[in-house]
PDB file of N, CA and C in Angstrom:
ATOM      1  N   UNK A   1      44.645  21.967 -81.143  1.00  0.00           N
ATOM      2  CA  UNK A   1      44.335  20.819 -80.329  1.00  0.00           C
ATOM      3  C   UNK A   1      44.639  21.176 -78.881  1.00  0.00           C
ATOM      4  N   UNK A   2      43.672  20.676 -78.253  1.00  0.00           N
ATOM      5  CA  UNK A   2      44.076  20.549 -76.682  1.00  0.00           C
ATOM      6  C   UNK A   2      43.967  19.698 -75.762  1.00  0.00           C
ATOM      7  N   UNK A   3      45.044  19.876 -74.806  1.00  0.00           N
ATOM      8  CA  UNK A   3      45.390  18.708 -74.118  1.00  0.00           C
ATOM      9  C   UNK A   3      44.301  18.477 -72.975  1.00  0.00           C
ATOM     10  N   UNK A   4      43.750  16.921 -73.047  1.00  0.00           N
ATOM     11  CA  UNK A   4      42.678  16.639 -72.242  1.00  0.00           C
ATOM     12  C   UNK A   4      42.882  15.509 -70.824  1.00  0.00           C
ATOM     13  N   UNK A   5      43.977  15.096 -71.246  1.00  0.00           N
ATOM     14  CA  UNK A   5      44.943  13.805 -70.340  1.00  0.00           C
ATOM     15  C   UNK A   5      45.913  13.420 -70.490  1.00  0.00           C
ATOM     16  N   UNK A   6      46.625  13.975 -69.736  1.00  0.00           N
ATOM     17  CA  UNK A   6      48.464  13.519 -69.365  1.00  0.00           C
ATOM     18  C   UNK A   6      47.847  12.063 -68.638  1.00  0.00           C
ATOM     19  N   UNK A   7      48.760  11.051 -69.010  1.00  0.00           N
ATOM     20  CA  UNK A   7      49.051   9.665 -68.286  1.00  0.00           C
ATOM     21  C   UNK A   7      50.265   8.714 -68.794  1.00  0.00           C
ATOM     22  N   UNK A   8      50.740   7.674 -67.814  1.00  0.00           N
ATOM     23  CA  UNK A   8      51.754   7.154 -67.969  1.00  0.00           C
ATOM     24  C   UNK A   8      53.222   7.673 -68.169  1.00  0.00           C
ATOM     25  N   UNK A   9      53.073   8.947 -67.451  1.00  0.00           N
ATOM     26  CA  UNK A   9      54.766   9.532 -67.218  1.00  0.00           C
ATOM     27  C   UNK A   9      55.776   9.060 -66.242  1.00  0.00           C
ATOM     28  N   UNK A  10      56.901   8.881 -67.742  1.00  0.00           N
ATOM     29  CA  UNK A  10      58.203   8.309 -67.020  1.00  0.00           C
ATOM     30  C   UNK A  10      58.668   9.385 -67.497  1.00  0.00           C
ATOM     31  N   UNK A  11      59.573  10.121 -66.439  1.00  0.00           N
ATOM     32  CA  UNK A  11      60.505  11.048 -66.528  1.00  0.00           C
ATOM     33  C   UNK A  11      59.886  12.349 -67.488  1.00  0.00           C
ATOM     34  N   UNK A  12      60.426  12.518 -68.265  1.00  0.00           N
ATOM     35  CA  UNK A  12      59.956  13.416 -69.282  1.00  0.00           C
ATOM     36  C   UNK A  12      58.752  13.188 -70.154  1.00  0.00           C
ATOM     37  N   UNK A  13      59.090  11.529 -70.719  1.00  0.00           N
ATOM     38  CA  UNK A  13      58.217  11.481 -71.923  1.00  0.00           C
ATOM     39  C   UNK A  13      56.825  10.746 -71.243  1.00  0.00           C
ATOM     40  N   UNK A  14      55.692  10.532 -71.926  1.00  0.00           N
ATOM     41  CA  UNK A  14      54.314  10.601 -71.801  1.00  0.00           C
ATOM     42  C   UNK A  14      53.484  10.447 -72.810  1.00  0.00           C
ATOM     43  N   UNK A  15      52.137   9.812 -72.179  1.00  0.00           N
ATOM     44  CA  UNK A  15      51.072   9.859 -73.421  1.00  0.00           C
ATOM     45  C   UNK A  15      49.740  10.928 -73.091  1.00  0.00           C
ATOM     46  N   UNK A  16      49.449  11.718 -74.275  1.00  0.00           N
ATOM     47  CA  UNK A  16      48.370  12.813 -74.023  1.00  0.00           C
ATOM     48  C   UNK A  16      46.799  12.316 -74.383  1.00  0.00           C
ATOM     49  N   UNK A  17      46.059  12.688 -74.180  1.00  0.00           N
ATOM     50  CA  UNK A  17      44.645  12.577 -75.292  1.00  0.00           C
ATOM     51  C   UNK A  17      44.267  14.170 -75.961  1.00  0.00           C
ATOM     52  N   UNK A  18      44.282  14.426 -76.460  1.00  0.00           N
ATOM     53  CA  UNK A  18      43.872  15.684 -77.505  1.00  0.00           C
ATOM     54  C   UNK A  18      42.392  16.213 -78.245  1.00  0.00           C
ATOM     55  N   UNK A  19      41.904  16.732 -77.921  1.00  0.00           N
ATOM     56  CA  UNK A  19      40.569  17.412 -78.530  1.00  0.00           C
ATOM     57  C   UNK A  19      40.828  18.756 -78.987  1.00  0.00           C
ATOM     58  N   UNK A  20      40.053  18.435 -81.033  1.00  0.00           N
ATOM     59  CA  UNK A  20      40.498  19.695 -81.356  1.00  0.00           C
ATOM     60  C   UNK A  20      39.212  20.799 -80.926  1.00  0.00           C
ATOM     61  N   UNK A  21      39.841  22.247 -81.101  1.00  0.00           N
ATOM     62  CA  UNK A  21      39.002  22.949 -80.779  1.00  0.00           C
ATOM     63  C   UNK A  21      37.546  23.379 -81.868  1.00  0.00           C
ATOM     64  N   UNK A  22      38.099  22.808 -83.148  1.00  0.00           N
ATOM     65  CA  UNK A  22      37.130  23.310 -84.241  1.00  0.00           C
ATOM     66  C   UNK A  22      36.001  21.992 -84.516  1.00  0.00           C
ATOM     67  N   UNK A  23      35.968  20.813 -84.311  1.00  0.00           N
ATOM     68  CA  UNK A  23      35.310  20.089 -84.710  1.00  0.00           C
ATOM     69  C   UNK A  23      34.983  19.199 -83.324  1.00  0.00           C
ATOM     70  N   UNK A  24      35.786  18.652 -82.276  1.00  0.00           N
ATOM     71  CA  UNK A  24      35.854  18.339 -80.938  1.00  0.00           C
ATOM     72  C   UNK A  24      36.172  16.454 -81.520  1.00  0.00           C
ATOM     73  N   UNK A  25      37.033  16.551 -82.273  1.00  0.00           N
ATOM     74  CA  UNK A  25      37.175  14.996 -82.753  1.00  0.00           C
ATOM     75  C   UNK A  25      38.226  14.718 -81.968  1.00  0.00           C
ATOM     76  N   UNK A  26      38.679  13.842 -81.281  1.00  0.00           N
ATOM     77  CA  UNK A  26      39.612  13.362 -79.965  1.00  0.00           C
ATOM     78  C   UNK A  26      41.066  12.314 -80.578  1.00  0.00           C
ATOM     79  N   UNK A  27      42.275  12.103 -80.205  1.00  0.00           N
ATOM     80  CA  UNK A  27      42.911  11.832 -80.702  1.00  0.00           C
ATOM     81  C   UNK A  27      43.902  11.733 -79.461  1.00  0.00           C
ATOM     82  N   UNK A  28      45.186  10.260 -79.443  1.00  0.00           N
ATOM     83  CA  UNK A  28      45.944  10.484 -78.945  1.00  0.00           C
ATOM     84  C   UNK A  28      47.264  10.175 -78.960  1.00  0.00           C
ATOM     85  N   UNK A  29      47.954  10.464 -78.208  1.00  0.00           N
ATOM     86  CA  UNK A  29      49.533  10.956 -78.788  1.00  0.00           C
ATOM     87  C   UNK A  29      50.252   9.630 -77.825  1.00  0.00           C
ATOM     88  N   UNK A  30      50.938   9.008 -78.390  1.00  0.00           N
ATOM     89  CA  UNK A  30      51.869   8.616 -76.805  1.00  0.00           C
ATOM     90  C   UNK A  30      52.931   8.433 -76.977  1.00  0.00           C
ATOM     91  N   UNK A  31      53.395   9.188 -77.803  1.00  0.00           N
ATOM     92  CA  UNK A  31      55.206  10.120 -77.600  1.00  0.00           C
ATOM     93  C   UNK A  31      55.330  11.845 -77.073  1.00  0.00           C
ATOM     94  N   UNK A  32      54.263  12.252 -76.556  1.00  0.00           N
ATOM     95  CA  UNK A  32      54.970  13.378 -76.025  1.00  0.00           C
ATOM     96  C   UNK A  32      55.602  13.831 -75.290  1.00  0.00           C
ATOM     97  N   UNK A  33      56.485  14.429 -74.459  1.00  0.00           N
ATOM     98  CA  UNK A  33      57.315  15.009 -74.054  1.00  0.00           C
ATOM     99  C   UNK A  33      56.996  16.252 -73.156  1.00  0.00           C
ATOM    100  N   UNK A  34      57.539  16.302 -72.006  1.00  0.00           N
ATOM    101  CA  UNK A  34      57.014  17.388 -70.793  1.00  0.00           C
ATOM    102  C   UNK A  34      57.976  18.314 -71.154  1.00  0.00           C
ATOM    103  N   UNK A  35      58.557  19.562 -71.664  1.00  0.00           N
ATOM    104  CA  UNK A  35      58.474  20.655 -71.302  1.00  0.00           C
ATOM    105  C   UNK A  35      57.788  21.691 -72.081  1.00  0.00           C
ATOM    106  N   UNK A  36      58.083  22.944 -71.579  1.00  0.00           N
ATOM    107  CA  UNK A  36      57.262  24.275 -72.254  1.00  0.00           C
ATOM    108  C   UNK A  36      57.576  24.426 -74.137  1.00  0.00           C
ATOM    109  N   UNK A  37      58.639  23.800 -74.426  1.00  0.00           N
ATOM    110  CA  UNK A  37      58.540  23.843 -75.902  1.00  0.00           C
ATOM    111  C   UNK A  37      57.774  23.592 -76.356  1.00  0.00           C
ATOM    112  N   UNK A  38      57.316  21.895 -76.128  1.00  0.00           N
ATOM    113  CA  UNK A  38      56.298  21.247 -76.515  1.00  0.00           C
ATOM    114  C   UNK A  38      55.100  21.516 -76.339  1.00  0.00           C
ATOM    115  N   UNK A  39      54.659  21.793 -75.265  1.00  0.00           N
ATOM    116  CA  UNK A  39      52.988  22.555 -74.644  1.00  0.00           C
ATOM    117  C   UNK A  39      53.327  24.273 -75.126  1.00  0.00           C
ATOM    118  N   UNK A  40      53.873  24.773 -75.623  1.00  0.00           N
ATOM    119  CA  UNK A  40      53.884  25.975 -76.161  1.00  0.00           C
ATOM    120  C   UNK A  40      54.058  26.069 -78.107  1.00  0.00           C
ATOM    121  N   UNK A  41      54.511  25.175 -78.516  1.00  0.00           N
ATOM    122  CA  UNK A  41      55.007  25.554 -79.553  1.00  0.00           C
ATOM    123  C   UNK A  41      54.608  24.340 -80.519  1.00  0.00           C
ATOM    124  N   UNK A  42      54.933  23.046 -80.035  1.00  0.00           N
ATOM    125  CA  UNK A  42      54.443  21.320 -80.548  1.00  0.00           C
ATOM    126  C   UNK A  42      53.342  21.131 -81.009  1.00  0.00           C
ATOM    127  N   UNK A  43      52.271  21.268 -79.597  1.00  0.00           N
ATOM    128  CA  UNK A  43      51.114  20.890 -79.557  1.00  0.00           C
ATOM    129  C   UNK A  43      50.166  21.804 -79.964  1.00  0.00           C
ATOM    130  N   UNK A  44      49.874  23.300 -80.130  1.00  0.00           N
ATOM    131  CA  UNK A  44      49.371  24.067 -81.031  1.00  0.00           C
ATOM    132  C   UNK A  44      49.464  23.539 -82.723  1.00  0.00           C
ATOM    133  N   UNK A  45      50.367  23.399 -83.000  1.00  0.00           N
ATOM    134  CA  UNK A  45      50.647  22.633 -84.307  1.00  0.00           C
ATOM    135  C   UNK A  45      50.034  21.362 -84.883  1.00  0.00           C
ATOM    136  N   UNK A  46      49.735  20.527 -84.196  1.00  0.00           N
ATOM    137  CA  UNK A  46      49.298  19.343 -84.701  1.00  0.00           C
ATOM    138  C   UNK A  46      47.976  19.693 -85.270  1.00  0.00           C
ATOM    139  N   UNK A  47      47.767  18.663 -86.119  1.00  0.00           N
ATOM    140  CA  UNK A  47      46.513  18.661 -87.262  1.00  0.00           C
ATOM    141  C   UNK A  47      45.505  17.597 -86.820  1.00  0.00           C
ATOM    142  N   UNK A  48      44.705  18.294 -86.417  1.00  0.00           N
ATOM    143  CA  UNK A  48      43.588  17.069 -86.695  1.00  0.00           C
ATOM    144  C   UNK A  48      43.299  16.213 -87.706  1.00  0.00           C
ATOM    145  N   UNK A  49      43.153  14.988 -87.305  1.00  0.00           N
ATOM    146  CA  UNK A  49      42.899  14.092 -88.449  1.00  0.00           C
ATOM    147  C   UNK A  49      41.601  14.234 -89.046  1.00  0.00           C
ATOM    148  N   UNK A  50      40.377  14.695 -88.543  1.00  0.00           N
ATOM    149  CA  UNK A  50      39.074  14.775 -88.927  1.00  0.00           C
ATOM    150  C   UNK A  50      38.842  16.219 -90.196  1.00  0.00           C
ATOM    151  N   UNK A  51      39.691  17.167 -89.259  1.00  0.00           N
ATOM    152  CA  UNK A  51      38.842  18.503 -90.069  1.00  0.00           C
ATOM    153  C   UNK A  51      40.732  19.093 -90.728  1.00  0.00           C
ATOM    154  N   UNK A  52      41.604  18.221 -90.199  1.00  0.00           N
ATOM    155  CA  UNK A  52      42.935  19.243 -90.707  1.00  0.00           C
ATOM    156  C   UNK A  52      43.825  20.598 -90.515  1.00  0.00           C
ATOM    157  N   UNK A  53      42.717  21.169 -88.908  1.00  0.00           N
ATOM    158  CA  UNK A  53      42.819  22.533 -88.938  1.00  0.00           C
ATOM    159  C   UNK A  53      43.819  22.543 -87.153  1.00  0.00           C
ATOM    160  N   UNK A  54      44.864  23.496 -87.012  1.00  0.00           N
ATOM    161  CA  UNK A  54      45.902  23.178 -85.814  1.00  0.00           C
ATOM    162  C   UNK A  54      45.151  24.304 -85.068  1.00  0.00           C
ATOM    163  N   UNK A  55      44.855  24.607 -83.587  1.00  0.00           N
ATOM    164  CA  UNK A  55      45.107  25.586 -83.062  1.00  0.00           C
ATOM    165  C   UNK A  55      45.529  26.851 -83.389  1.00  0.00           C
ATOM    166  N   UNK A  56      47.012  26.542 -84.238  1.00  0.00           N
ATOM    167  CA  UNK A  56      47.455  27.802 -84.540  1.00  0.00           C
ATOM    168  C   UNK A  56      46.240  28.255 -85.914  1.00  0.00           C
ATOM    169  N   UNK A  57      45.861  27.351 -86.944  1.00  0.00           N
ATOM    170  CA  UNK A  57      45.325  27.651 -87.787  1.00  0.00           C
ATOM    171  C   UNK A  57      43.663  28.339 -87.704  1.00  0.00           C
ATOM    172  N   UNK A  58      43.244  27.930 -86.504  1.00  0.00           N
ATOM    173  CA  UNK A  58      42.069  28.746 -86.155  1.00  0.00           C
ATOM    174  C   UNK A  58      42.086  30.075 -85.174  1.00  0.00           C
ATOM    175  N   UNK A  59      43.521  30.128 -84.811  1.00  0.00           N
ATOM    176  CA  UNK A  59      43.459  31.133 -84.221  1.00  0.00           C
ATOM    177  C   UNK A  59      43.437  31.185 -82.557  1.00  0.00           C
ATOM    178  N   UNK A  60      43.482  30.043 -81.592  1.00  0.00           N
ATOM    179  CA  UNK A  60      42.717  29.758 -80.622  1.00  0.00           C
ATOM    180  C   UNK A  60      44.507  29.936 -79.795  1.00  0.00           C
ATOM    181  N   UNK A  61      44.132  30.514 -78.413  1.00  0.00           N
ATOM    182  CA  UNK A  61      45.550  30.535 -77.927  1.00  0.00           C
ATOM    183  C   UNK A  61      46.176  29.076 -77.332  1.00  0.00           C
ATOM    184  N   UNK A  62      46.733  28.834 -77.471  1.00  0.00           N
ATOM    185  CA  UNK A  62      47.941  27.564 -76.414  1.00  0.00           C
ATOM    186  C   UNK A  62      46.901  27.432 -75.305  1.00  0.00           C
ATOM    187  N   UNK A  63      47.028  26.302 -75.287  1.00  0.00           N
ATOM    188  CA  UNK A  63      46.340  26.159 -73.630  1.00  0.00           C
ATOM    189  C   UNK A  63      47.959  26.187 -72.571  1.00  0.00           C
ATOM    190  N   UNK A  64      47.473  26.655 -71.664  1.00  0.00           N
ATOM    191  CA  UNK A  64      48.670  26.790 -69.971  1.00  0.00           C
ATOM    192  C   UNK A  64      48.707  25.305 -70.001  1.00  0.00           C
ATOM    193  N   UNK A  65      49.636  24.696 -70.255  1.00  0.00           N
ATOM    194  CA  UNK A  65      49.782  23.193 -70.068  1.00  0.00           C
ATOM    195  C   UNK A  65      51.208  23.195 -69.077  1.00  0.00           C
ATOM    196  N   UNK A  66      51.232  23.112 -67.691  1.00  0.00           N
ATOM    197  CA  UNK A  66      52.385  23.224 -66.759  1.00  0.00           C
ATOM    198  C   UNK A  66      52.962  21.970 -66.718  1.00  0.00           C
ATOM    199  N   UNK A  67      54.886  22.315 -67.199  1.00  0.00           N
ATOM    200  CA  UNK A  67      55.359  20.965 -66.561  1.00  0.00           C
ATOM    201  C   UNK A  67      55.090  20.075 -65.053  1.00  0.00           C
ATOM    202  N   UNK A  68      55.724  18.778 -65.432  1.00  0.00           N
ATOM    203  CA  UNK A  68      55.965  18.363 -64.152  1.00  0.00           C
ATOM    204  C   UNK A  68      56.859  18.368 -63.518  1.00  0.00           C
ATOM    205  N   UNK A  69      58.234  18.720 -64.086  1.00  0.00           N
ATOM    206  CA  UNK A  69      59.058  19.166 -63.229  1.00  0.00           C
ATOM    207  C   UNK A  69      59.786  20.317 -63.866  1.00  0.00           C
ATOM    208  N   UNK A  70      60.519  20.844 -63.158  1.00  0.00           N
ATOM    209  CA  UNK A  70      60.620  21.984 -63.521  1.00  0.00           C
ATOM    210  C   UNK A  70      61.426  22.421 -64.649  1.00  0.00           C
ATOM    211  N   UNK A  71      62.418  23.331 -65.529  1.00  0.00           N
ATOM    212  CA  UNK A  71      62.362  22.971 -66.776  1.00  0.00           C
ATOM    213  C   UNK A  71      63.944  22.930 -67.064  1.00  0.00           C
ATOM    214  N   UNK A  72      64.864  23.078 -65.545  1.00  0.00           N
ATOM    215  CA  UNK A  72      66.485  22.792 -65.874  1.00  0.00           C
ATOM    216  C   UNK A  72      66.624  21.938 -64.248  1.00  0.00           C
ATOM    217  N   UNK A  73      65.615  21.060 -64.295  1.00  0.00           N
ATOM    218  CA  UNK A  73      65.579  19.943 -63.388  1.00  0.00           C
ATOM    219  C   UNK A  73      65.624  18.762 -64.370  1.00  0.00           C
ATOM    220  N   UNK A  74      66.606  17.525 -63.734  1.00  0.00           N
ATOM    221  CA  UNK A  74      67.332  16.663 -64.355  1.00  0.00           C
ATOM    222  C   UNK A  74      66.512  15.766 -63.478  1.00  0.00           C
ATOM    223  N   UNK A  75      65.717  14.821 -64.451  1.00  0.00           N
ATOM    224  CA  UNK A  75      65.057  13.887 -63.952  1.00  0.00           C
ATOM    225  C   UNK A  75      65.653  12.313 -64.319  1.00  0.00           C
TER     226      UNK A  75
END
């Protein structure tokens, strides 16, 4: 899945919109969380609800998803 719209950030946490890469069925999140764990390691993972298949499972790299602040900045 990849991230198509960050909106409504307070501090850290946030809501995304998501399009997967194998089928392009859209989906959205609004508990995620700004740092590199999550846009590196989280969000590759999630399953599409349409076809079932994660990023990691097709093979497709992480998208560069950059925090908003920086990542031992205390917001």
């Amino acid at each position: 899945m990849k991230v198509t719209k960050r909106y409504n950030q307070n501090r850290r946490d946030l809501s995304i919109d998501i399009e997967c890469e194998e089928c392009g069925a859209t989906d959205t999140r609004k508990n995620a969380y700004d740092d590199h764990n999550y846009w590196a390691n989280v969000v590759p993972d999630f399953k599409c609800k349409e076809c079932g298949k994660s990023s990691n499972d097709i093979g497709t790299k992480a998208s560069d998803v950059h925090t908003k602040f920086s990542e031992f900045e205390t917001v």
